[in-house]
N, C-alpha and C. Protein backbone atom coordinates (compact mmCIF):
# COMPACT_ATOMS: atom_id res chain seq x y z
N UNK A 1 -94.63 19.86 43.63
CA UNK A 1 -93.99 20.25 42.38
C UNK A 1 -94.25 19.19 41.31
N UNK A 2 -94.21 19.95 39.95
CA UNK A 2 -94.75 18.83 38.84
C UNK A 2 -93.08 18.30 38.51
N UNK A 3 -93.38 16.57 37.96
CA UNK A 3 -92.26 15.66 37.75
C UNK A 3 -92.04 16.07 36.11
N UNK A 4 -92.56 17.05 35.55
CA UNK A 4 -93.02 16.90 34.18
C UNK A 4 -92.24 18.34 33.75
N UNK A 5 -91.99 18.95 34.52
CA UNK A 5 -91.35 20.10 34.36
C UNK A 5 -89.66 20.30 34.25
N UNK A 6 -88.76 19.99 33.73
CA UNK A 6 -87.17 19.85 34.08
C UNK A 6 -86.42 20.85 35.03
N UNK A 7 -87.12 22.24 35.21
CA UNK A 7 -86.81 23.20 36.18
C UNK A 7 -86.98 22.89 37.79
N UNK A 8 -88.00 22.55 37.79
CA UNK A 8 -88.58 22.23 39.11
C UNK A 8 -87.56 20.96 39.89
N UNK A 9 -86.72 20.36 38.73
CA UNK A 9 -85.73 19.00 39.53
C UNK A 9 -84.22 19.13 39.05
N UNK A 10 -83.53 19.34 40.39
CA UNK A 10 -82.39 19.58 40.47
C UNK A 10 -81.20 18.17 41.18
N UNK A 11 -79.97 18.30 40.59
CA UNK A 11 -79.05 17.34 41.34
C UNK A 11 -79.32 17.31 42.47
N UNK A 12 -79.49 16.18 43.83
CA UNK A 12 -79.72 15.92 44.82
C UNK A 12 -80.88 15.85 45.65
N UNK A 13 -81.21 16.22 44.59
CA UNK A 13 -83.34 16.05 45.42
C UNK A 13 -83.72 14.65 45.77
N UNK A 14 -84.80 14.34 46.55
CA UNK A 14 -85.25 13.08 46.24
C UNK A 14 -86.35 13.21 45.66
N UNK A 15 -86.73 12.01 45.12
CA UNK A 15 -88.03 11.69 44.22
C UNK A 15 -88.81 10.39 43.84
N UNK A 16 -89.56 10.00 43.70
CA UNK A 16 -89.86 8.79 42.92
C UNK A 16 -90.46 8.76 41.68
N UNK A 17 -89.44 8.16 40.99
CA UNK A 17 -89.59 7.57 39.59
C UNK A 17 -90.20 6.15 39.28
N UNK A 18 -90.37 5.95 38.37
CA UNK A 18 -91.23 4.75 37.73
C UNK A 18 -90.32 4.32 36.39
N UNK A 19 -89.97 2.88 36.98
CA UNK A 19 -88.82 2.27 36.60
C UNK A 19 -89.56 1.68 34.94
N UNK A 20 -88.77 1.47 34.06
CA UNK A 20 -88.96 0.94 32.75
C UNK A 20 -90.43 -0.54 32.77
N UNK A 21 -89.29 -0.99 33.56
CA UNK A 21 -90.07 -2.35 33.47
C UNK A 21 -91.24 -1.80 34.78
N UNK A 22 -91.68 -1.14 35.26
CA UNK A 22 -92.51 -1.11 36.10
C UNK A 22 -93.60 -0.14 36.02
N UNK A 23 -93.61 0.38 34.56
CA UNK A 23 -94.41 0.91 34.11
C UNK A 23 -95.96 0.80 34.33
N UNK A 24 -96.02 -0.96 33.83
CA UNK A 24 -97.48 -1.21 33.47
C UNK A 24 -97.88 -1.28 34.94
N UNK A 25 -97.13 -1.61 35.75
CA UNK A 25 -97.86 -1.61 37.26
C UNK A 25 -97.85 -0.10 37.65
N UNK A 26 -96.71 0.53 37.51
CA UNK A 26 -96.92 1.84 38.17
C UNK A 26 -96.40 1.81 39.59
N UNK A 27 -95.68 0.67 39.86
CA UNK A 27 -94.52 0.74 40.98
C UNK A 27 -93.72 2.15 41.13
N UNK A 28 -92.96 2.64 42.05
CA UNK A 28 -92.67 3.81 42.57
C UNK A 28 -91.19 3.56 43.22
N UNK A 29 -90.39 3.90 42.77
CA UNK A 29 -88.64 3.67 43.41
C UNK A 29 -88.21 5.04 44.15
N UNK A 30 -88.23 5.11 45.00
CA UNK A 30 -87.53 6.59 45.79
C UNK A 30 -86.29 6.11 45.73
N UNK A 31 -85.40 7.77 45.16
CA UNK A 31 -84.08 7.93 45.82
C UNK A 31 -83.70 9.15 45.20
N UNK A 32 -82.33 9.30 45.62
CA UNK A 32 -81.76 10.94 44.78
C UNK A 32 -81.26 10.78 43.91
N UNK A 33 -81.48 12.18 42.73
CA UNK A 33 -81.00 12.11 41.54
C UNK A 33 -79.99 12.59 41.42
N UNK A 34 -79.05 11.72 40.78
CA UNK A 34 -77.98 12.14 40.57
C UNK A 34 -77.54 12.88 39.13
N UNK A 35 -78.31 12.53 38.01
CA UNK A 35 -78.61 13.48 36.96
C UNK A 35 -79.53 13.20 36.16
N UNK A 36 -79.78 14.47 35.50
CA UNK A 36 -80.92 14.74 34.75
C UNK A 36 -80.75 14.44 32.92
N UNK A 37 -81.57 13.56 32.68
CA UNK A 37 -80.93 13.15 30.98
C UNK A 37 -81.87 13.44 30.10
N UNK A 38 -83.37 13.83 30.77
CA UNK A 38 -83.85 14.77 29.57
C UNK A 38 -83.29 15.81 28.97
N UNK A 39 -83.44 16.38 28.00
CA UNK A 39 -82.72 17.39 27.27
C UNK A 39 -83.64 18.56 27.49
N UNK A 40 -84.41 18.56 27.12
CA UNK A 40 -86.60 19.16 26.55
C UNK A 40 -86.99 20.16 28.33
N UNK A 41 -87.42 21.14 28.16
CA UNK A 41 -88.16 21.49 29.31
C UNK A 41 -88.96 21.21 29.85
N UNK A 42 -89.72 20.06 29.38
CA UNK A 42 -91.06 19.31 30.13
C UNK A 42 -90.96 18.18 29.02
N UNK A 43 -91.70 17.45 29.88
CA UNK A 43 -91.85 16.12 29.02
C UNK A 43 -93.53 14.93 29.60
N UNK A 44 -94.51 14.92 28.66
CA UNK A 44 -95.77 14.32 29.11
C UNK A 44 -96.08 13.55 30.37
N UNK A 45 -94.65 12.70 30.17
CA UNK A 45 -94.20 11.56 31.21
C UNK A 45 -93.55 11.37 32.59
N UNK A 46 -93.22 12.84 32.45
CA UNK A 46 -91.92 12.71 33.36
C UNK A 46 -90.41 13.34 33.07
N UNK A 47 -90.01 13.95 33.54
CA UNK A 47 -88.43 14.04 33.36
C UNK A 47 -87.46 12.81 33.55
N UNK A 48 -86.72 12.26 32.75
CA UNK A 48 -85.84 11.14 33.04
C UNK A 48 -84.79 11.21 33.71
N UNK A 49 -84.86 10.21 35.07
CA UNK A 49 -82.83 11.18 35.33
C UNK A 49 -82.60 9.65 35.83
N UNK A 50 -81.06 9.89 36.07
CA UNK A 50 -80.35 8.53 36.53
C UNK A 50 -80.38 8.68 38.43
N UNK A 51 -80.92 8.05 39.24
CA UNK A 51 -80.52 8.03 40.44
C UNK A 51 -78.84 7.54 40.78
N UNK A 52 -78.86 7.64 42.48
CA UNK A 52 -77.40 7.97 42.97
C UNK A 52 -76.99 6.31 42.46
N UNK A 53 -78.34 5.47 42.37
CA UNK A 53 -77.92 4.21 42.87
C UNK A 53 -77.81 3.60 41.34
N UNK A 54 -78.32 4.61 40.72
CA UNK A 54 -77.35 3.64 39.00
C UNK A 54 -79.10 3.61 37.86
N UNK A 55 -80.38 3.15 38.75
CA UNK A 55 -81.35 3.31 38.14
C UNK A 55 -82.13 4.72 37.93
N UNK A 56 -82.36 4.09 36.25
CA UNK A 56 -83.31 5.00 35.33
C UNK A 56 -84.97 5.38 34.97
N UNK A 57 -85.48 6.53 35.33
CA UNK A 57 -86.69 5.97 35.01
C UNK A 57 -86.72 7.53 35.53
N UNK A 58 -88.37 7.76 35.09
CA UNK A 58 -89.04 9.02 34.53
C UNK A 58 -89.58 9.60 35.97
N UNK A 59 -89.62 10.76 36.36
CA UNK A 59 -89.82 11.25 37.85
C UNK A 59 -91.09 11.55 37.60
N UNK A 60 -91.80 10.64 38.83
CA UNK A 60 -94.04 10.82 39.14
C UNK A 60 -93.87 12.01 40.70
N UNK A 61 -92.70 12.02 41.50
CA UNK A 61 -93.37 12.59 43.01
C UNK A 61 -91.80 13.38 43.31
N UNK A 62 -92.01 14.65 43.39
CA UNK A 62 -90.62 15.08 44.03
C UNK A 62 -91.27 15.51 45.53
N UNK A 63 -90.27 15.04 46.80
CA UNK A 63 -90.21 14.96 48.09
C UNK A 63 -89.72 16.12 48.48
């Protein structure tokens, strides 16, 4: 499923996102989302959501 789509990602999924500061590397954080803070139905980058564990950052891989 595409990370770029806001339909395709729902409360409790897991996923990995790509944290602010970990952009330029392109590091990868798995965990579940706990919500979704894009507004927009797709977005170039990624959908943004907050994980369970408090971090933010744009969803690359849903599991």
């Amino acid at each position: 499923m595409d990370g770029k789509i806001r339909k395709n990602i729902r409360s409790g999924m897991t996923v990995a996102i790509v944290l602010k500061e970990d952009q330029k590397s392109g590091r990868l954080t798995d965990g579940v989302v706990r919500d979704i803070l894009t507004k927009s139905p797709n977005h170039p980058h990624g959908i943004k959501v907050r994980l369970t564990t408090g971090e933010v950052g744009r969803v690359k891989k849903i599991y």
